[in-house]
Protein backbone atom coordinates (compact mmCIF):
# COMPACT_ATOMS: atom_id res chain seq x y z
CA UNK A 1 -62.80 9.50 169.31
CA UNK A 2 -64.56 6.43 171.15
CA UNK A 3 -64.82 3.31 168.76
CA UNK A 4 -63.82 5.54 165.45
CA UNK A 5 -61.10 3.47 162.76
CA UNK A 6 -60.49 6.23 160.91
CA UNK A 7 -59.17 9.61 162.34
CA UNK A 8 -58.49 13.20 160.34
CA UNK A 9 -55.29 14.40 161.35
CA UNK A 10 -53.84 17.92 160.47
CA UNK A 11 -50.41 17.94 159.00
CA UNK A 12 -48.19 20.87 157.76
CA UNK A 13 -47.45 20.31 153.71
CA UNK A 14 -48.20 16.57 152.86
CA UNK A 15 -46.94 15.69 149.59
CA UNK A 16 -50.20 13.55 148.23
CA UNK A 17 -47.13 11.81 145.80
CA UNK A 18 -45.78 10.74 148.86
CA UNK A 19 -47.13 7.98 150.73
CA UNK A 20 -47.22 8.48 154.83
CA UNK A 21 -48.07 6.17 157.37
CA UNK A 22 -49.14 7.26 161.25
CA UNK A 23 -46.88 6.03 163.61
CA UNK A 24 -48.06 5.37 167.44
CA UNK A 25 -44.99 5.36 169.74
CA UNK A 26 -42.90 3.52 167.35
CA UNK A 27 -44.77 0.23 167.62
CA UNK A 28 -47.99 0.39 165.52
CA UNK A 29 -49.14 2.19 162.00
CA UNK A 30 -51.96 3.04 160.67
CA UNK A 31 -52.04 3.59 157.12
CA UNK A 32 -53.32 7.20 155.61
CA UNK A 33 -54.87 8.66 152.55
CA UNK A 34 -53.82 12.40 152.11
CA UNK A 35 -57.25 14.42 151.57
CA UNK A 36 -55.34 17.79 150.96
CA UNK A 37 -51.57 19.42 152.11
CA UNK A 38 -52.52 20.10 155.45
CA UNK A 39 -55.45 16.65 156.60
CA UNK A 40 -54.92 13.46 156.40
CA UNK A 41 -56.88 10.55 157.01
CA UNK A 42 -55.47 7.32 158.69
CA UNK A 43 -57.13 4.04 159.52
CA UNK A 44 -56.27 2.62 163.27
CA UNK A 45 -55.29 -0.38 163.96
CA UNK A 46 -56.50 -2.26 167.51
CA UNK A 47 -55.33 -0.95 169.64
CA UNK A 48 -54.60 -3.02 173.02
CA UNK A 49 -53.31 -0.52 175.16
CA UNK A 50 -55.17 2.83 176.77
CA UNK A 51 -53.65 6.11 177.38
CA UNK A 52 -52.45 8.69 175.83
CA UNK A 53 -50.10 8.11 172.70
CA UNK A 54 -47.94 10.31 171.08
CA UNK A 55 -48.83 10.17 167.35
CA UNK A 56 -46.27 11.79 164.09
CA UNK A 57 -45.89 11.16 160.80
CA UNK A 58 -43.61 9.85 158.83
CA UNK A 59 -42.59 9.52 154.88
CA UNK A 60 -42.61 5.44 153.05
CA UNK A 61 -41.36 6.97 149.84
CA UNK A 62 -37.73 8.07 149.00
CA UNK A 63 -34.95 8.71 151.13
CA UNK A 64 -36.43 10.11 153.86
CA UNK A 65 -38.22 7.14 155.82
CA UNK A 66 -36.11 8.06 158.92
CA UNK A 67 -37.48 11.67 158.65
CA UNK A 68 -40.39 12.30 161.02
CA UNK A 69 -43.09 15.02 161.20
CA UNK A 70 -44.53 15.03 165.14
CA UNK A 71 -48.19 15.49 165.27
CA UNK A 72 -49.35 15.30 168.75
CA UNK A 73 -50.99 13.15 171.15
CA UNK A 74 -54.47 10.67 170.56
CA UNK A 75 -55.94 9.36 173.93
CA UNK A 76 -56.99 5.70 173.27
CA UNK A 77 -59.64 4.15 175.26
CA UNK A 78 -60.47 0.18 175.41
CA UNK A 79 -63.81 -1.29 175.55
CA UNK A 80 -64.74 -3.17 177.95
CA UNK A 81 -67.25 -5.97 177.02
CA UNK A 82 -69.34 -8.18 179.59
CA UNK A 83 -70.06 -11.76 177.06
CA UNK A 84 -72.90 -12.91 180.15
């Protein structure tokens, strides 16, 4: 997943009426588009931090927002540029 914005995620049952956003340990989001029930596809955000990060989703529409659907771990990686 080196340098890739955009990352397909499986999910279990997405509602495409309902709109979800990735969360990455609580601090960031990335926003997704649902493609079908069970893939997703979310744009990162930067990402300042390497490591392994666990990843779920979770529900912007209705009641639910404090619900959360776990989805597993993303390893980020940052690059390291050399401006000489």
């Amino acid at each position: 997943m080196l340098g890739q914005t955009k990352v397909d995620i499986n999910g279990l049952c997405l509602n495409p009426d309902v709109t979800y956003v990735l969360m990455i340990e609580q601090r960031q989001k990335a926003t997704c588009e649902i493609l079908n029930p069970s893939i997703a596809r979310c744009s990162l955000p930067k990402v300042l931090d390497w490591g392994t990060k666990t990843v779920y989703f979770q529900p912007q529409s209705g009641l639910s927002n404090d619900e959360k659907a776990y989805v597993g771990f993303i390893y980020f990686v940052i690059e390291k540029r050399n401006d000489s």
